[in-house]
C-alpha atoms as a PDB file:
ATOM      1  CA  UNK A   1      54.517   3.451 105.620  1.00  0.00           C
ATOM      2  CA  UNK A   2      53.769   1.786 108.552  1.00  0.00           C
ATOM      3  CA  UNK A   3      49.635   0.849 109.307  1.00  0.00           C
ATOM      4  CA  UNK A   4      47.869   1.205 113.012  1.00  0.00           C
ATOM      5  CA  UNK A   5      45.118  -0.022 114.471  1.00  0.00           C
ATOM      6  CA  UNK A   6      43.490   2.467 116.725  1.00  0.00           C
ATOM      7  CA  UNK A   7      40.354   1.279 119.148  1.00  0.00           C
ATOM      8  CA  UNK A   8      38.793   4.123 120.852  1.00  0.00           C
ATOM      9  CA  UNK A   9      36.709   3.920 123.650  1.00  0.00           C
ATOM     10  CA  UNK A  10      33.655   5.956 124.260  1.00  0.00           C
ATOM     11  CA  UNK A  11      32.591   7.893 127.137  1.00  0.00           C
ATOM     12  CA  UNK A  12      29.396   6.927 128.974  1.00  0.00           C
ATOM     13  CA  UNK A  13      27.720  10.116 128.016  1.00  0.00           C
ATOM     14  CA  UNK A  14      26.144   9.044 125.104  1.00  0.00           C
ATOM     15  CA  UNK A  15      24.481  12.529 124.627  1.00  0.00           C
ATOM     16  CA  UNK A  16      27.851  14.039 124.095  1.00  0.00           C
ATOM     17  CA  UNK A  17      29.001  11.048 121.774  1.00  0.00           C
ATOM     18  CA  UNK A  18      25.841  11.503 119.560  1.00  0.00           C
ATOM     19  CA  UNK A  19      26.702  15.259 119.496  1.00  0.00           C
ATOM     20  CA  UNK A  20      30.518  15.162 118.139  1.00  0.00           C
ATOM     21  CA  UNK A  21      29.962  11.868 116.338  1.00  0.00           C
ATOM     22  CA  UNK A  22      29.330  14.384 113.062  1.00  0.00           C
ATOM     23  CA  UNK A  23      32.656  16.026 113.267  1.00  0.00           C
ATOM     24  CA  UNK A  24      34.533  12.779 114.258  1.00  0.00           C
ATOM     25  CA  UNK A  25      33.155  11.232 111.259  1.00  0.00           C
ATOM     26  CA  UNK A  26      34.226  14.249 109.200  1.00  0.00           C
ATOM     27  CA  UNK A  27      37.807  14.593 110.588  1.00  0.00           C
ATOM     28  CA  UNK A  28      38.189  10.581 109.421  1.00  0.00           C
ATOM     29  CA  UNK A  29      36.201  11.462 106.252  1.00  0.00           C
ATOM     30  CA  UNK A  30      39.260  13.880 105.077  1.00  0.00           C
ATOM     31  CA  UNK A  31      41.712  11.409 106.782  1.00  0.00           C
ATOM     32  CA  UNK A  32      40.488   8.904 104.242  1.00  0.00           C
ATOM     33  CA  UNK A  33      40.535  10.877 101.619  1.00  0.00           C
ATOM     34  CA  UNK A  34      44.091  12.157 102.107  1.00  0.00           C
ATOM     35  CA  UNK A  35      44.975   7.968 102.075  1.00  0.00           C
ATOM     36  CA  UNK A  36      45.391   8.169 105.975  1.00  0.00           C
ATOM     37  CA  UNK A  37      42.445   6.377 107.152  1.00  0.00           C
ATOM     38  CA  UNK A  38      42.254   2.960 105.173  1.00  0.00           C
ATOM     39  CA  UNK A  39      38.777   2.195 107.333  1.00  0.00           C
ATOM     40  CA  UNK A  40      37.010   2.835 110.127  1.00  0.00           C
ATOM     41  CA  UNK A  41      33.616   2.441 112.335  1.00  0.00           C
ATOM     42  CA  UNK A  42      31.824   1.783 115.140  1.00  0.00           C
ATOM     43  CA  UNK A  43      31.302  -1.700 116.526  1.00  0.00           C
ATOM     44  CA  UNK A  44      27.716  -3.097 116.752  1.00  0.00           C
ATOM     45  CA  UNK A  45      27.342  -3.142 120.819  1.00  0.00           C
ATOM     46  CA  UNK A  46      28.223   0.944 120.648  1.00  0.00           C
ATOM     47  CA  UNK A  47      31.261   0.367 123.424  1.00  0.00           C
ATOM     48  CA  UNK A  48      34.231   1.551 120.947  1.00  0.00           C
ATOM     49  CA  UNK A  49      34.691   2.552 117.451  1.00  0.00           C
ATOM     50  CA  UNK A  50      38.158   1.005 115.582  1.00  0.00           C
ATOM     51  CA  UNK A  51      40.191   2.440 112.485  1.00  0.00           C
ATOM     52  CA  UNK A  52      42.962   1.517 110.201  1.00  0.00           C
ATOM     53  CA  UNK A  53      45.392   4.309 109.942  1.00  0.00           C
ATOM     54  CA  UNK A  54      48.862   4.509 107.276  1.00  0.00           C
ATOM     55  CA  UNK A  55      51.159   7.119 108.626  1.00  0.00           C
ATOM     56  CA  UNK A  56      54.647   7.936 108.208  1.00  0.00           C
ATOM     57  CA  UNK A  57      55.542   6.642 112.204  1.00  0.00           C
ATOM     58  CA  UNK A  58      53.574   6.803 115.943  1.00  0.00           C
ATOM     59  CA  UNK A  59      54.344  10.499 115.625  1.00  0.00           C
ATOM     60  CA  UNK A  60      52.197  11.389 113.118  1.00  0.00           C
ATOM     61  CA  UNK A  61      49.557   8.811 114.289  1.00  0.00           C
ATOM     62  CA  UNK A  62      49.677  10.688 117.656  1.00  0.00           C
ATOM     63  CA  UNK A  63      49.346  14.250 116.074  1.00  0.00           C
ATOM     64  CA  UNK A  64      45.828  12.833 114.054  1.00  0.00           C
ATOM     65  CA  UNK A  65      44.550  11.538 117.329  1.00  0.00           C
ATOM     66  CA  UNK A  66      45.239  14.584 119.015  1.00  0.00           C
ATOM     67  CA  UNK A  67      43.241  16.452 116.868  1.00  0.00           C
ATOM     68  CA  UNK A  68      40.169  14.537 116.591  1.00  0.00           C
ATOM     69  CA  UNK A  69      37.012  16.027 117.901  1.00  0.00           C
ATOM     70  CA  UNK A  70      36.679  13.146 119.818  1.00  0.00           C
ATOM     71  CA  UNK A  71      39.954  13.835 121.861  1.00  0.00           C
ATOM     72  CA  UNK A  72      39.453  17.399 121.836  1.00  0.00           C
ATOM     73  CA  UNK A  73      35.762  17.178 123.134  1.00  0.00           C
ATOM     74  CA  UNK A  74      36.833  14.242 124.973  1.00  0.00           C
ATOM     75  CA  UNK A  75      35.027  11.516 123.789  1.00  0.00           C
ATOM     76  CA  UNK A  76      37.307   9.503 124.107  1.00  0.00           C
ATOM     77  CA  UNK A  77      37.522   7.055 127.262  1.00  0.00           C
ATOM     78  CA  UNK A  78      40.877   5.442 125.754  1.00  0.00           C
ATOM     79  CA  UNK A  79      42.438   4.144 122.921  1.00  0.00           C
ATOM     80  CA  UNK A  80      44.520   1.120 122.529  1.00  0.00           C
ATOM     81  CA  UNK A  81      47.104   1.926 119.679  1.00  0.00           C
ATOM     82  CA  UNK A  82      48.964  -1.196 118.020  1.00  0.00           C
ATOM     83  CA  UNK A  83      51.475  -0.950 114.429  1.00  0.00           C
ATOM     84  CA  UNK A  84      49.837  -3.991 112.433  1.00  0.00           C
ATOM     85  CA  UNK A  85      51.448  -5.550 109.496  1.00  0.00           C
ATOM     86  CA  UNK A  86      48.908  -5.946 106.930  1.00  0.00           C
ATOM     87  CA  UNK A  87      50.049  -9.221 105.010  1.00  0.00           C
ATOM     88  CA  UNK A  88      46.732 -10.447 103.117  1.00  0.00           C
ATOM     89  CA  UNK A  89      44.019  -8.615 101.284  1.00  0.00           C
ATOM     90  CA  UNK A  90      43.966  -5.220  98.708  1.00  0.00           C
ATOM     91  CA  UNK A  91      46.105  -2.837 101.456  1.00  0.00           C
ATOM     92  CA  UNK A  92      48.701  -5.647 102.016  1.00  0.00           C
ATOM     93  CA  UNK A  93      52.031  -4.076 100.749  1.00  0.00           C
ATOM     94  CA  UNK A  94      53.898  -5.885  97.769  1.00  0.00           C
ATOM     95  CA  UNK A  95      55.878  -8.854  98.823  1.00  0.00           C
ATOM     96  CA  UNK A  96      59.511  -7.326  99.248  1.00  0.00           C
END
């Protein structure tokens, strides 16, 4: 299965951020759990947040975004989206 890096912006309203943050973090939470979400966080100067997702193909990747409270309460101020091929470290796949 194919891995993605997802950075997501954040919207200026910090208010609303703080306020859906809980439910973001949830939604990710049972991503994780179901082995879709390999990691994920905020970065230290509160700008963006960035995650590691392994999904079947962009498809599915784009259905999971769609239904994060941070789309759906729009949150969001972007996301930059790129397939990354893990080679080193415990999520690298088996040399083929």
């Amino acid at each position: 299965m194919p891995d993605f890096t997802v950075e997501t912006r954040y919207t200026a309203d910090r208010d609303r951020l703080q306020a859906v943050r809980p439910r973001h973090r949830a939604y990710l939470d049972d991503l994780a759990a179901q082995g879709k979400v390999l990691a994920g966080g905020p970065f230290v100067d509160g700008e963006s947040g960035f995650a590691v997702y392994r999904v079947a193909d962009i498809d599915e990747l784009n259905l999971l975004l769609a239904g994060d409270p941070y789309t759906t309460e729009e949150v969001s101020d972007g996301r930059v989206v790129r397939e990354w091929t893990i080679t080193l470290g415990p999520w690298a796949a088996p040399p083929q």
